[in-house]
C-alpha atoms as a PDB file:
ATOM      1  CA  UNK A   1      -3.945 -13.975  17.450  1.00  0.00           C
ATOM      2  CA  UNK A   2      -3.421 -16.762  15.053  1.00  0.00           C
ATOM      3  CA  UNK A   3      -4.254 -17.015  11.939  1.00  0.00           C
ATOM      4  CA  UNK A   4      -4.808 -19.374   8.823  1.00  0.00           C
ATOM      5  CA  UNK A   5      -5.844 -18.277   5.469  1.00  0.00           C
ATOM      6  CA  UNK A   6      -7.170 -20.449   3.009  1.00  0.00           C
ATOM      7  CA  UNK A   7      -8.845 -20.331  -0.213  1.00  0.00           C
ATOM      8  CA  UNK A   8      -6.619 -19.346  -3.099  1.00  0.00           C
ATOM      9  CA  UNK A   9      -6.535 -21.561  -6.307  1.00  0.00           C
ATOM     10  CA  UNK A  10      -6.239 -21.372 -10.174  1.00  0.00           C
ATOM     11  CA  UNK A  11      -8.585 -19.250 -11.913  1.00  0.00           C
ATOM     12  CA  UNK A  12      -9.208 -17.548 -15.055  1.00  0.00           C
ATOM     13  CA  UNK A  13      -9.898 -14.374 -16.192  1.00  0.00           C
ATOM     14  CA  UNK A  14     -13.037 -12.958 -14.957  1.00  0.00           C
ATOM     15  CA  UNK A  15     -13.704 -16.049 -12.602  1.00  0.00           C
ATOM     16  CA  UNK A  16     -14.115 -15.590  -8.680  1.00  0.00           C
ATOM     17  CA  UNK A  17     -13.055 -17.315  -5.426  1.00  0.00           C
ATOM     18  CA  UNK A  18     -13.060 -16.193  -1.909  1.00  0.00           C
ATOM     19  CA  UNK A  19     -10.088 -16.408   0.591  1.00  0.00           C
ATOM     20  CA  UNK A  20     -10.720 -17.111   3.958  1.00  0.00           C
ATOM     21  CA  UNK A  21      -8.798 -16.332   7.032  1.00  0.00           C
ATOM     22  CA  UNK A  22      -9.904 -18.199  10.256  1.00  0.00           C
ATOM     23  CA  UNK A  23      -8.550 -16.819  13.677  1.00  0.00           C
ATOM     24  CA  UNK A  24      -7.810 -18.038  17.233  1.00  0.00           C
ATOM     25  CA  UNK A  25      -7.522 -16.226  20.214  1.00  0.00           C
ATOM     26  CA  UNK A  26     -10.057 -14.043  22.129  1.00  0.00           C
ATOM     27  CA  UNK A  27      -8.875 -10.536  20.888  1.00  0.00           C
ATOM     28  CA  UNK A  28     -10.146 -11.163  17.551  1.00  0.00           C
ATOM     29  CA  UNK A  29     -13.586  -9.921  17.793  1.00  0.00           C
ATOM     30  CA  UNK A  30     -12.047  -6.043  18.736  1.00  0.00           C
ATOM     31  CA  UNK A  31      -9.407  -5.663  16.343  1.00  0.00           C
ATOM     32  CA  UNK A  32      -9.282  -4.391  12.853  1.00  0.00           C
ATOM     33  CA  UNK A  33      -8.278  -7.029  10.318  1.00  0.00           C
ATOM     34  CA  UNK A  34      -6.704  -6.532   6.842  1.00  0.00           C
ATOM     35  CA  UNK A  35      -5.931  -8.698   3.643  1.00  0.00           C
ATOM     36  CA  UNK A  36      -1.927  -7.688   1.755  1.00  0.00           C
ATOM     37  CA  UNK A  37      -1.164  -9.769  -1.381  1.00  0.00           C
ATOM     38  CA  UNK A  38       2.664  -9.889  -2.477  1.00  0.00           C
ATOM     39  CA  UNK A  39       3.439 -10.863  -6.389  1.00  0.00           C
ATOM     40  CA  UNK A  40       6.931 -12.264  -6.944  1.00  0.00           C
ATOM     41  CA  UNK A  41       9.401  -9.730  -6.991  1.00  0.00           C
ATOM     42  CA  UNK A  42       7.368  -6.585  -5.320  1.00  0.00           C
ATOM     43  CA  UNK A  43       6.768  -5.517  -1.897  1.00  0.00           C
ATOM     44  CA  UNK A  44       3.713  -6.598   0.019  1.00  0.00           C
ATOM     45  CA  UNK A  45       0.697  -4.457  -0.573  1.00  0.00           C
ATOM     46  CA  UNK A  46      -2.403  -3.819   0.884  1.00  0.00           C
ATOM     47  CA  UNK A  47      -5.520  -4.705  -0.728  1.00  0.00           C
ATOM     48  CA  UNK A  48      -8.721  -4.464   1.602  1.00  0.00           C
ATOM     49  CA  UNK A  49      -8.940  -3.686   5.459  1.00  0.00           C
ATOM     50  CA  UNK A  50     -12.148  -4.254   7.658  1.00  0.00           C
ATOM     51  CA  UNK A  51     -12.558  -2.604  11.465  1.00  0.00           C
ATOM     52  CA  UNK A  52     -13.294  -4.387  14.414  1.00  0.00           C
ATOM     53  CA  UNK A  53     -17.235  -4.410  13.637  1.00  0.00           C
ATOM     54  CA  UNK A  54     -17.132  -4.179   9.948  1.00  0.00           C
ATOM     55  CA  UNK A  55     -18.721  -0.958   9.972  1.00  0.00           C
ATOM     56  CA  UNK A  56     -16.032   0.610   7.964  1.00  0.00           C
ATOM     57  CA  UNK A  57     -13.687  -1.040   5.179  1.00  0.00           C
ATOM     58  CA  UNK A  58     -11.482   0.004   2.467  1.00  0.00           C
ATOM     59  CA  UNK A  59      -9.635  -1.216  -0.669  1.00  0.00           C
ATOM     60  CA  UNK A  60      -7.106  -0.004  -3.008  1.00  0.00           C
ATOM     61  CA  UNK A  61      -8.124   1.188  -5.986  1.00  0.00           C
ATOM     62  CA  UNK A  62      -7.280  -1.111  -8.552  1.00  0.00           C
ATOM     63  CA  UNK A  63      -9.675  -4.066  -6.433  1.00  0.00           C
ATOM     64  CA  UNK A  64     -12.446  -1.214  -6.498  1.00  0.00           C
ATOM     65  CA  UNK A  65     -15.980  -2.529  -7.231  1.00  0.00           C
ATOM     66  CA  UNK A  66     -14.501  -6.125  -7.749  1.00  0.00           C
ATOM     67  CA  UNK A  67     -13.081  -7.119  -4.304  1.00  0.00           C
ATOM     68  CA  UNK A  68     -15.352  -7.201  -1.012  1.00  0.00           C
ATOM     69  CA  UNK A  69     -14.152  -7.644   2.425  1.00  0.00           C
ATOM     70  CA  UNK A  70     -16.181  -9.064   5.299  1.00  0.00           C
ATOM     71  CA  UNK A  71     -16.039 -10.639   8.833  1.00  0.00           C
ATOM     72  CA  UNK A  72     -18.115 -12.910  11.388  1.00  0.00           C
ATOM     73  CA  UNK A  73     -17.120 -12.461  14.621  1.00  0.00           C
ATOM     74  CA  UNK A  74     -19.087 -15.226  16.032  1.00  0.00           C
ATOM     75  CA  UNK A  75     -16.829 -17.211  13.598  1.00  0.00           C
ATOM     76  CA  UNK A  76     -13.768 -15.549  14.391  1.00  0.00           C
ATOM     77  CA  UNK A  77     -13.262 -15.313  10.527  1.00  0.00           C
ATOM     78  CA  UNK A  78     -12.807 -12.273   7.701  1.00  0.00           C
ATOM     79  CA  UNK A  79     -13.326 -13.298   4.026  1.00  0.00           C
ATOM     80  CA  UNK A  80     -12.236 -11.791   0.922  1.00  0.00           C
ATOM     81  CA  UNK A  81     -14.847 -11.981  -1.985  1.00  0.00           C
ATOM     82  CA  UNK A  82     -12.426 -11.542  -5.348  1.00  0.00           C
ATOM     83  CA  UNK A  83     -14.743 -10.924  -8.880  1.00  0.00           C
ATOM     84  CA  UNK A  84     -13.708 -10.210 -11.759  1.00  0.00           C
ATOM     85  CA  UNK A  85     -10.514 -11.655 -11.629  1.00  0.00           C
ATOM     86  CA  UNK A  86      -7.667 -10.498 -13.472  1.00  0.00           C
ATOM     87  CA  UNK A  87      -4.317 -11.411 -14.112  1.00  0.00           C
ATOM     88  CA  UNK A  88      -2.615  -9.051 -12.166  1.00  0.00           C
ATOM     89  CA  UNK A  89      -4.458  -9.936  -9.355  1.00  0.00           C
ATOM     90  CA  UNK A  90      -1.463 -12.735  -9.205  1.00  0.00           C
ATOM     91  CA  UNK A  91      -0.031 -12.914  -5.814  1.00  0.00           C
ATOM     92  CA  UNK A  92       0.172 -14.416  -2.474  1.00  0.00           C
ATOM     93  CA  UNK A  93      -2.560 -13.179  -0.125  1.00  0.00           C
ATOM     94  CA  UNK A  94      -2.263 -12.988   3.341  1.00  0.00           C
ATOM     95  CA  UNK A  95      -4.600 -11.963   5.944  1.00  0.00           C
ATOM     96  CA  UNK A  96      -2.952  -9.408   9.118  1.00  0.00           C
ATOM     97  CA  UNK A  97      -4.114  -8.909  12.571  1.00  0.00           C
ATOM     98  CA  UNK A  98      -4.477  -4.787  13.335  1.00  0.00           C
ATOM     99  CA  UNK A  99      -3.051  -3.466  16.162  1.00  0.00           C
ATOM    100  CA  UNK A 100      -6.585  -1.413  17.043  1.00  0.00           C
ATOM    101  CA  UNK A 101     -10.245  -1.331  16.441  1.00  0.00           C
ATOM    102  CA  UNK A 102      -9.653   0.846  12.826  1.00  0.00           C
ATOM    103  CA  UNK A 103      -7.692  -0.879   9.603  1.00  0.00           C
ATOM    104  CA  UNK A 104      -4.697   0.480   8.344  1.00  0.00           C
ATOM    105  CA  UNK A 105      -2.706   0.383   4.988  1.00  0.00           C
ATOM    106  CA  UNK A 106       0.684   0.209   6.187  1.00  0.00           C
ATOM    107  CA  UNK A 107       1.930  -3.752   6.874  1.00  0.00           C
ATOM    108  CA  UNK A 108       3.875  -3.081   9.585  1.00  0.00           C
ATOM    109  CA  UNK A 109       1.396  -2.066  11.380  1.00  0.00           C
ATOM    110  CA  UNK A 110      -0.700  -5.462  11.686  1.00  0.00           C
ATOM    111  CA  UNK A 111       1.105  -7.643  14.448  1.00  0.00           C
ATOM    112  CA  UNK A 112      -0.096 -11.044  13.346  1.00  0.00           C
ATOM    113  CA  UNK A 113       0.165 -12.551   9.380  1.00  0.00           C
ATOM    114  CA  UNK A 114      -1.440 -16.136   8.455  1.00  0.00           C
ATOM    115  CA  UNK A 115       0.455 -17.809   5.892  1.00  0.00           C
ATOM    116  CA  UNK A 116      -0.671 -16.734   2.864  1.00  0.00           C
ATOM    117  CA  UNK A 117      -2.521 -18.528   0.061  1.00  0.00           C
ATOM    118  CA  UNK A 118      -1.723 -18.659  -3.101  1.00  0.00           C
ATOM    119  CA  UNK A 119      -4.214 -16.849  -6.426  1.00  0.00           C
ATOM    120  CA  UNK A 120      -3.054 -17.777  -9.870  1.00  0.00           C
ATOM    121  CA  UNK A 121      -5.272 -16.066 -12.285  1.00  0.00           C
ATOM    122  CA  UNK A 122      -4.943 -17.044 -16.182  1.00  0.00           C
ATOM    123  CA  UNK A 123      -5.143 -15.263 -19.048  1.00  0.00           C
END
């Protein structure tokens, strides 16, 4: 699976934007897909995961109620819905490829990584 995420921009505080992550291949409508951001200087952490079908997702806690996570598989595409942006929300987001039908938390366990996008949010 290939993968290209898009959608990342300046924002400010308490503004929104959604990150797209578009996919090619034929595997991607039975895999679990997850979005990691990475902020200068720290390790690469997971933010929201989505399984195969969407019927289950998950988020870290600090996105909570803010961030929401969906897919079209006719589309071959997941999406990240960011609200309430803050600044700490600063990072480089990429979109991974799961290894299976369920998301996971842990990045090494996604096999494929777009390129990331870049979310500035401002003060």
């Amino acid at each position: 699976v290939q993968l290209q995420a898009s959608g990342g921009g300046l924002v400010q505080a308490g503004g929104s934007l959604r990150l797209s992550c578009a996919a090619s291949g034929r595997t991607f409508s039975s895999i679990a897909m997850g979005w990691f951001r990475q902020a200068p200087g720290k390790e690469r952490e997971f933010v929201a995961g989505i399984s195969w079908n969407g019927g289950r997702t998950g988020y870290t806690d600090s996105v909570k109620g803010r961030f929401t996570i969906s897919r079209d598989n006719a589309e071959n595409t997941v999406y990240l819905q960011m609200n309430s942006l803050k600044p700490e929300d600063t990072a480089v987001y990429y979109c991974g490829a799961g290894a299976s039908d369920y998301y996971t938390r842990v990045a090494v366990e996604y096999h494929s990584w777009g390129q990331g996008t870049l979310v500035t949010v401002s003060s």
